[in-house]
PDB file of N, CA and C in Angstrom:
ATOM      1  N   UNK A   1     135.965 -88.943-152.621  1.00  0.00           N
ATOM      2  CA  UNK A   1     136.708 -87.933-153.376  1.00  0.00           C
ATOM      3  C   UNK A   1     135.913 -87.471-154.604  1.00  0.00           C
ATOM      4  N   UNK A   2     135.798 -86.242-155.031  1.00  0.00           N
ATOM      5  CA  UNK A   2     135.173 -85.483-156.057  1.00  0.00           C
ATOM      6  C   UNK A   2     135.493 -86.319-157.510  1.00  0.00           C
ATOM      7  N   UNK A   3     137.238 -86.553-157.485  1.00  0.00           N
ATOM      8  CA  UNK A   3     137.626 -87.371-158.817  1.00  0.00           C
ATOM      9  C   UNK A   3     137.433 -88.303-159.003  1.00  0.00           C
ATOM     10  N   UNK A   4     136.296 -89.363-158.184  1.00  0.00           N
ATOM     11  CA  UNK A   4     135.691 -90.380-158.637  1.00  0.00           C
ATOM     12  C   UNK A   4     135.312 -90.613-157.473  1.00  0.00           C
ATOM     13  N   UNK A   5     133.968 -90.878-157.460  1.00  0.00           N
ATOM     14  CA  UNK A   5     133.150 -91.128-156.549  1.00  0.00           C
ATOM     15  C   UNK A   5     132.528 -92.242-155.620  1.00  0.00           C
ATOM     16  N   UNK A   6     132.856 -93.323-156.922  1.00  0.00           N
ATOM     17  CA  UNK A   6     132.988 -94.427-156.488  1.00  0.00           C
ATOM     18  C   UNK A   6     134.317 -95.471-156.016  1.00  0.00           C
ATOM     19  N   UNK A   7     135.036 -94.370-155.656  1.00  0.00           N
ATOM     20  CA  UNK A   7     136.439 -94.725-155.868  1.00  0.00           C
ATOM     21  C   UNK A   7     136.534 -95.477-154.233  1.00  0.00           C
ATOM     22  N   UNK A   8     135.774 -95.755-153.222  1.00  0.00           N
ATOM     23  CA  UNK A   8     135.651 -96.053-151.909  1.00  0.00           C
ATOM     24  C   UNK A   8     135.270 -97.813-151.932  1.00  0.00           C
ATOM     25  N   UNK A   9     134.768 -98.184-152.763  1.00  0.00           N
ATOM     26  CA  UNK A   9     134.188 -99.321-153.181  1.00  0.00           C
ATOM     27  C   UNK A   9     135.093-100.035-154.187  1.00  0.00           C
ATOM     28  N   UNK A  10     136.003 -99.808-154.685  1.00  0.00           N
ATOM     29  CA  UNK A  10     137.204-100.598-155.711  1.00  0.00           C
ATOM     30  C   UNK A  10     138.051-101.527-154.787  1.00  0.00           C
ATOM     31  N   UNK A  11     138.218-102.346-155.656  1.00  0.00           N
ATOM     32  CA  UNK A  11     139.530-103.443-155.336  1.00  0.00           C
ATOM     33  C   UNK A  11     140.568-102.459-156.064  1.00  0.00           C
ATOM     34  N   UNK A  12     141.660-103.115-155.520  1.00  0.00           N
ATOM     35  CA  UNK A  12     142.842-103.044-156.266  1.00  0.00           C
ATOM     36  C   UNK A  12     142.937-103.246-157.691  1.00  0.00           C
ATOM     37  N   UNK A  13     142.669-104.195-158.331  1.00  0.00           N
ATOM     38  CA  UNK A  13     142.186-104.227-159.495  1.00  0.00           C
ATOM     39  C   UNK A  13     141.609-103.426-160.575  1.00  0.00           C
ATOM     40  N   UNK A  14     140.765-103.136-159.701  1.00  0.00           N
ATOM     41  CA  UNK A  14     139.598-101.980-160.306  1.00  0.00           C
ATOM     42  C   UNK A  14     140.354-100.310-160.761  1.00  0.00           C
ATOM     43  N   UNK A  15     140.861-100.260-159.100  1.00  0.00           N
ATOM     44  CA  UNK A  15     141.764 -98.513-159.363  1.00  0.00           C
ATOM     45  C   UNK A  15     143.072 -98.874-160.493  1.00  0.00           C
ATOM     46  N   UNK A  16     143.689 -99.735-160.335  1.00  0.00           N
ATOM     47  CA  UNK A  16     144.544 -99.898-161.476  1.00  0.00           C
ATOM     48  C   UNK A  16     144.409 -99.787-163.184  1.00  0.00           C
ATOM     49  N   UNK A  17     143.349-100.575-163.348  1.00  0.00           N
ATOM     50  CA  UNK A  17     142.675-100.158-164.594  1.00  0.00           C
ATOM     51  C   UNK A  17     142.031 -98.721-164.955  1.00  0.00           C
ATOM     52  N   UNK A  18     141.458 -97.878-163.699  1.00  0.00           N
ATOM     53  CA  UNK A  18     141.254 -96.228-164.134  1.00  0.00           C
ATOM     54  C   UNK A  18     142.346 -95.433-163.838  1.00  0.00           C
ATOM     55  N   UNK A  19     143.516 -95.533-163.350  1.00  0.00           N
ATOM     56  CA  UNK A  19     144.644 -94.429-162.972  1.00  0.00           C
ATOM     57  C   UNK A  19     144.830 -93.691-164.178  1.00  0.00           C
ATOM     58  N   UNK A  20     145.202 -94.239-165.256  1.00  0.00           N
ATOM     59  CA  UNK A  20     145.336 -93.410-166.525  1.00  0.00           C
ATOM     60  C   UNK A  20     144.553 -92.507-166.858  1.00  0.00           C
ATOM     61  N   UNK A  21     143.077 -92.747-165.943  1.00  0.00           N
ATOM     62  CA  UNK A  21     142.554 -91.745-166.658  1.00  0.00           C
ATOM     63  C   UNK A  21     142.297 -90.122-165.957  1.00  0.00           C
ATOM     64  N   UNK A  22     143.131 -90.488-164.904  1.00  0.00           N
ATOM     65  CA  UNK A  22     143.387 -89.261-163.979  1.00  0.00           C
ATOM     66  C   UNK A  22     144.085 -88.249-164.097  1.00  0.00           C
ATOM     67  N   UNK A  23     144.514 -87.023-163.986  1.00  0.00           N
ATOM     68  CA  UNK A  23     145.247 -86.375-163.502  1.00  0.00           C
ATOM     69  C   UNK A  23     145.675 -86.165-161.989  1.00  0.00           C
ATOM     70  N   UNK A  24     146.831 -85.605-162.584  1.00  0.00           N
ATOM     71  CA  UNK A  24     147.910 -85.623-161.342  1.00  0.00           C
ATOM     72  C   UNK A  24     146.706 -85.007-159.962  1.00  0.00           C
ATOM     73  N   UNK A  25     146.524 -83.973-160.199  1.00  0.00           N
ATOM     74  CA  UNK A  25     145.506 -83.347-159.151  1.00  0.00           C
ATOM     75  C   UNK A  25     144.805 -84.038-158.491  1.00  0.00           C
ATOM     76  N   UNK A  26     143.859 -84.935-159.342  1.00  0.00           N
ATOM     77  CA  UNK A  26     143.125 -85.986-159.151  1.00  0.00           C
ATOM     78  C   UNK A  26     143.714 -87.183-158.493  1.00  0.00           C
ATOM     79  N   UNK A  27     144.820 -87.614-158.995  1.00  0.00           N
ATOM     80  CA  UNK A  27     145.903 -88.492-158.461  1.00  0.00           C
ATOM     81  C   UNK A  27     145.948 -88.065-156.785  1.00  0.00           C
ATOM     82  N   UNK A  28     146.363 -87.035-156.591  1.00  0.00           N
ATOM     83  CA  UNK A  28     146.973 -86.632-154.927  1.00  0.00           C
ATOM     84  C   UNK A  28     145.578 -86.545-154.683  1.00  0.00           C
ATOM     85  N   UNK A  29     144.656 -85.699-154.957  1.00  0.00           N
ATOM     86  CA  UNK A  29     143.407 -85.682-154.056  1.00  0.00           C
ATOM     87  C   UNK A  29     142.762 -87.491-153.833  1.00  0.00           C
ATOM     88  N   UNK A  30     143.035 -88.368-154.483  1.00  0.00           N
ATOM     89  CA  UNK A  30     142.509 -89.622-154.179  1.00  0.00           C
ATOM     90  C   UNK A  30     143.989 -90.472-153.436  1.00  0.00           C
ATOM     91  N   UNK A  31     144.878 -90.013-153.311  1.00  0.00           N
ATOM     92  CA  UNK A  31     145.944 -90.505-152.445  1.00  0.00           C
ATOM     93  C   UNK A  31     145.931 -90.023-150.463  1.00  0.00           C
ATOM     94  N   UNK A  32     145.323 -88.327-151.135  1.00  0.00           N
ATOM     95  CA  UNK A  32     144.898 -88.253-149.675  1.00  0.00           C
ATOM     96  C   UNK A  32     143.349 -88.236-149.225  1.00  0.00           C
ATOM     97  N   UNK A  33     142.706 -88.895-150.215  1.00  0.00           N
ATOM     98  CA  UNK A  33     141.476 -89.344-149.349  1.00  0.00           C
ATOM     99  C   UNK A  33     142.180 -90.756-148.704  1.00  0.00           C
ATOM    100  N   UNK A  34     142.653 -91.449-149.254  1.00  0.00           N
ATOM    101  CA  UNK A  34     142.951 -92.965-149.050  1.00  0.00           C
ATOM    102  C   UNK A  34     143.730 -92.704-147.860  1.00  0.00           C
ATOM    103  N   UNK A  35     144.515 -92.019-147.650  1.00  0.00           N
ATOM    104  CA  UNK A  35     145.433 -92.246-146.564  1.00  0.00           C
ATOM    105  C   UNK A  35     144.404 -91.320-145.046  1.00  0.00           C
ATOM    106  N   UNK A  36     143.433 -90.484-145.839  1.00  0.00           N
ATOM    107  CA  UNK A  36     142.453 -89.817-144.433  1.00  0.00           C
ATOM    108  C   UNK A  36     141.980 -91.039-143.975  1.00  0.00           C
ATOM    109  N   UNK A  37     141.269 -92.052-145.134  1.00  0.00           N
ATOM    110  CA  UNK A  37     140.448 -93.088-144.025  1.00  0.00           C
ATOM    111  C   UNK A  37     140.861 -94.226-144.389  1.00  0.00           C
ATOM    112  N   UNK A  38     141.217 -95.415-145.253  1.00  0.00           N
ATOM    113  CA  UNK A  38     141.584 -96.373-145.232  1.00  0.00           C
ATOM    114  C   UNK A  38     142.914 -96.636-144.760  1.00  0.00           C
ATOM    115  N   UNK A  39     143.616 -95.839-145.673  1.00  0.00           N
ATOM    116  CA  UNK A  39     144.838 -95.866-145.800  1.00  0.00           C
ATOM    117  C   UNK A  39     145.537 -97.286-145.644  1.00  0.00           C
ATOM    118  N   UNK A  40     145.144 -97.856-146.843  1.00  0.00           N
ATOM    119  CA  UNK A  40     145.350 -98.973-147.960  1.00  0.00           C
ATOM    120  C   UNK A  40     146.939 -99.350-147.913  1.00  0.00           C
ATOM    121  N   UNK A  41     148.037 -99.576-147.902  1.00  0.00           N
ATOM    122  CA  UNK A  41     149.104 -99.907-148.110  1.00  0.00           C
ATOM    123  C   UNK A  41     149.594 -99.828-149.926  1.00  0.00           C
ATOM    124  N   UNK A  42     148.985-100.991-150.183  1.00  0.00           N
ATOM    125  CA  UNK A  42     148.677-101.298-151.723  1.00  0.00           C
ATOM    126  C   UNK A  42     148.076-100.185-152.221  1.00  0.00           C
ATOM    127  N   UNK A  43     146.886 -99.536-151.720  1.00  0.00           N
ATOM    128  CA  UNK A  43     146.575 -98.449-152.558  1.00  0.00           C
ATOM    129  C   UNK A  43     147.367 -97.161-152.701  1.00  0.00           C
ATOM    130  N   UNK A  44     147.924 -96.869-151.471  1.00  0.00           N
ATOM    131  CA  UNK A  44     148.987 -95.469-151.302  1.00  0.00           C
ATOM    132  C   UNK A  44     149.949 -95.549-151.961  1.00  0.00           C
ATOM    133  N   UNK A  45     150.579 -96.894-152.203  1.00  0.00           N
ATOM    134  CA  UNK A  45     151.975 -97.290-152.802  1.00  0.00           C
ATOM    135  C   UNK A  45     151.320 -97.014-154.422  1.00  0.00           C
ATOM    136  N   UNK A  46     150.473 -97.461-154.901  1.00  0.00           N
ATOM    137  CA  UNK A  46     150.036 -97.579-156.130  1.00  0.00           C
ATOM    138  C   UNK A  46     149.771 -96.121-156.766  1.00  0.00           C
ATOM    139  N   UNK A  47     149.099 -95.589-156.061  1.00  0.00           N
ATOM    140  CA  UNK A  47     148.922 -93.582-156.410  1.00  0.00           C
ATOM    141  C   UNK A  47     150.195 -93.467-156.257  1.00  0.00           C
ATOM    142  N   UNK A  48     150.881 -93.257-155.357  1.00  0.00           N
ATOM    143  CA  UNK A  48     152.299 -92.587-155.200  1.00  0.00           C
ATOM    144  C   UNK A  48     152.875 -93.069-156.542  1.00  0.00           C
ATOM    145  N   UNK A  49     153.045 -94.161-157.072  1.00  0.00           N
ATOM    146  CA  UNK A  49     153.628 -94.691-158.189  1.00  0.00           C
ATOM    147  C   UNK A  49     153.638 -94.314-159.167  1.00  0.00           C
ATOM    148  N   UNK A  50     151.961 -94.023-159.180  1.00  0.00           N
ATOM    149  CA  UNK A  50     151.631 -93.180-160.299  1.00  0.00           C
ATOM    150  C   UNK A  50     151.645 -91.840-160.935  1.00  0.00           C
ATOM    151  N   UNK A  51     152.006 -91.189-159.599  1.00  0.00           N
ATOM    152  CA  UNK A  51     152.226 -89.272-159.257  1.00  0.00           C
ATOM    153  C   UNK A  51     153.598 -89.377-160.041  1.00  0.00           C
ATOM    154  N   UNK A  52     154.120 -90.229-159.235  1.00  0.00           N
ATOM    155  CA  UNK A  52     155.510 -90.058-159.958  1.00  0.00           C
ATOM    156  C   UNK A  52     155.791 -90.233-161.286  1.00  0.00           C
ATOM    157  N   UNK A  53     155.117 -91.248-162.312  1.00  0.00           N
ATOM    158  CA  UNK A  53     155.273 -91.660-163.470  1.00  0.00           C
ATOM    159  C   UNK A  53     154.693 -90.587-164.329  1.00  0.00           C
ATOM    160  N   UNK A  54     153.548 -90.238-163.793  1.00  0.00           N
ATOM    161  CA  UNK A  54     153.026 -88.967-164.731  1.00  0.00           C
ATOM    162  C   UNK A  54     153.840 -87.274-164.646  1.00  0.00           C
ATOM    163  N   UNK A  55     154.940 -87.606-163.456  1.00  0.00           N
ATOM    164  CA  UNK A  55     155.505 -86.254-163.239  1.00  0.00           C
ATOM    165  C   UNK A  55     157.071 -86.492-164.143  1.00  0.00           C
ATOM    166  N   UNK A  56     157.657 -88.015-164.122  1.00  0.00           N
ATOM    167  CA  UNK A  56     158.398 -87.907-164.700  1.00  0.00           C
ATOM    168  C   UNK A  56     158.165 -88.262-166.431  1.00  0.00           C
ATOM    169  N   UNK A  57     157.113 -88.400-166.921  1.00  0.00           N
ATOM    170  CA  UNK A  57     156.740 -87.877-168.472  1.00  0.00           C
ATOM    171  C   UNK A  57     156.615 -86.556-168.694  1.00  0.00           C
ATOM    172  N   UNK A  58     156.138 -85.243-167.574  1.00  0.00           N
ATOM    173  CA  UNK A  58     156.034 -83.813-167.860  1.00  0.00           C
ATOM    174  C   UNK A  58     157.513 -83.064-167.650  1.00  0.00           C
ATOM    175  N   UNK A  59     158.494 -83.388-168.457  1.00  0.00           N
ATOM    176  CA  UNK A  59     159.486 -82.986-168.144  1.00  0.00           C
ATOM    177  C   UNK A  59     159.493 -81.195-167.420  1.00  0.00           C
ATOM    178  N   UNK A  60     160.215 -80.647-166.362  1.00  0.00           N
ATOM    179  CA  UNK A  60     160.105 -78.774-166.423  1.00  0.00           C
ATOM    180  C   UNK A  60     158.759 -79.591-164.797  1.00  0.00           C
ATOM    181  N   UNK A  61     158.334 -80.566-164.757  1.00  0.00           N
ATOM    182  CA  UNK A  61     157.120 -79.822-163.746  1.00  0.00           C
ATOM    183  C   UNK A  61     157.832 -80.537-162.003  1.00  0.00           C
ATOM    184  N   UNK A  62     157.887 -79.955-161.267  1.00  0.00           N
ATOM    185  CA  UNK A  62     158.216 -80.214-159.927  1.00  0.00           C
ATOM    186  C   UNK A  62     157.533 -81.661-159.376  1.00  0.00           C
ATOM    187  N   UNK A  63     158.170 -82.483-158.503  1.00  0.00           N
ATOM    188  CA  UNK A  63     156.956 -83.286-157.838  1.00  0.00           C
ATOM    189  C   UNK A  63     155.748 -82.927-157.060  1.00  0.00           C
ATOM    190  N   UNK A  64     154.995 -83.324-156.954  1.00  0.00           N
ATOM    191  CA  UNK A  64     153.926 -82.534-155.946  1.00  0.00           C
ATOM    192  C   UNK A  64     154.567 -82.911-154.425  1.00  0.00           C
ATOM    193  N   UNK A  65     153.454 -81.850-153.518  1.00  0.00           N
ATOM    194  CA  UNK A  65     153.623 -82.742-152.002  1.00  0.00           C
ATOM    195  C   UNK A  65     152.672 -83.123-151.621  1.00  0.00           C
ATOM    196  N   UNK A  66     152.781 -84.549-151.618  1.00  0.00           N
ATOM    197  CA  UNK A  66     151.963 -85.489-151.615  1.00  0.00           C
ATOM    198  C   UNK A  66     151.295 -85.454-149.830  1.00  0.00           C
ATOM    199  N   UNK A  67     152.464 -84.874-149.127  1.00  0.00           N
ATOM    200  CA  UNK A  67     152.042 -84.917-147.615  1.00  0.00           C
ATOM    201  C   UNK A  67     151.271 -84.094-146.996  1.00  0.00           C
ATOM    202  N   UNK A  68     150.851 -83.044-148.131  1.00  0.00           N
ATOM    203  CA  UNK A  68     149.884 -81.864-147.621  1.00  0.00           C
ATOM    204  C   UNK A  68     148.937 -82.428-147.087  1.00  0.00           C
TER     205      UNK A  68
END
């Protein structure tokens, strides 16, 4: 994925400690790389978690669709 590059090579661990520093955009584009080829359990659950937390601090903004 463009929003981090090395993002194919992380533990769980690892993506947890950079989510904050993402945006939402960034968020879904690394939710659907993960689910094109690993598709992680722990990792999908963990982005999704996070789409949501950053959508419900922007009060006024829609959820994304995450299923595109």
């Amino acid at each position: 994925p463009t929003a981090f590059p090395g993002y194919p090579e992380l533990s769980l661990p690892q993506l947890r400690a950079r989510l904050r520093q993402f945006t939402v955009d960034q968020l879904i584009e690394l939710l659907t790389y993960e689910r094109a080829h690993a598709d992680r359990t722990e990792f999908t659950g963990m982005l999704s978690r996070r789409i949501d937390t950053v959508h419900e601090m922007a009060p006024g903004h829609e959820k994304p669709d995450r299923d595109a």
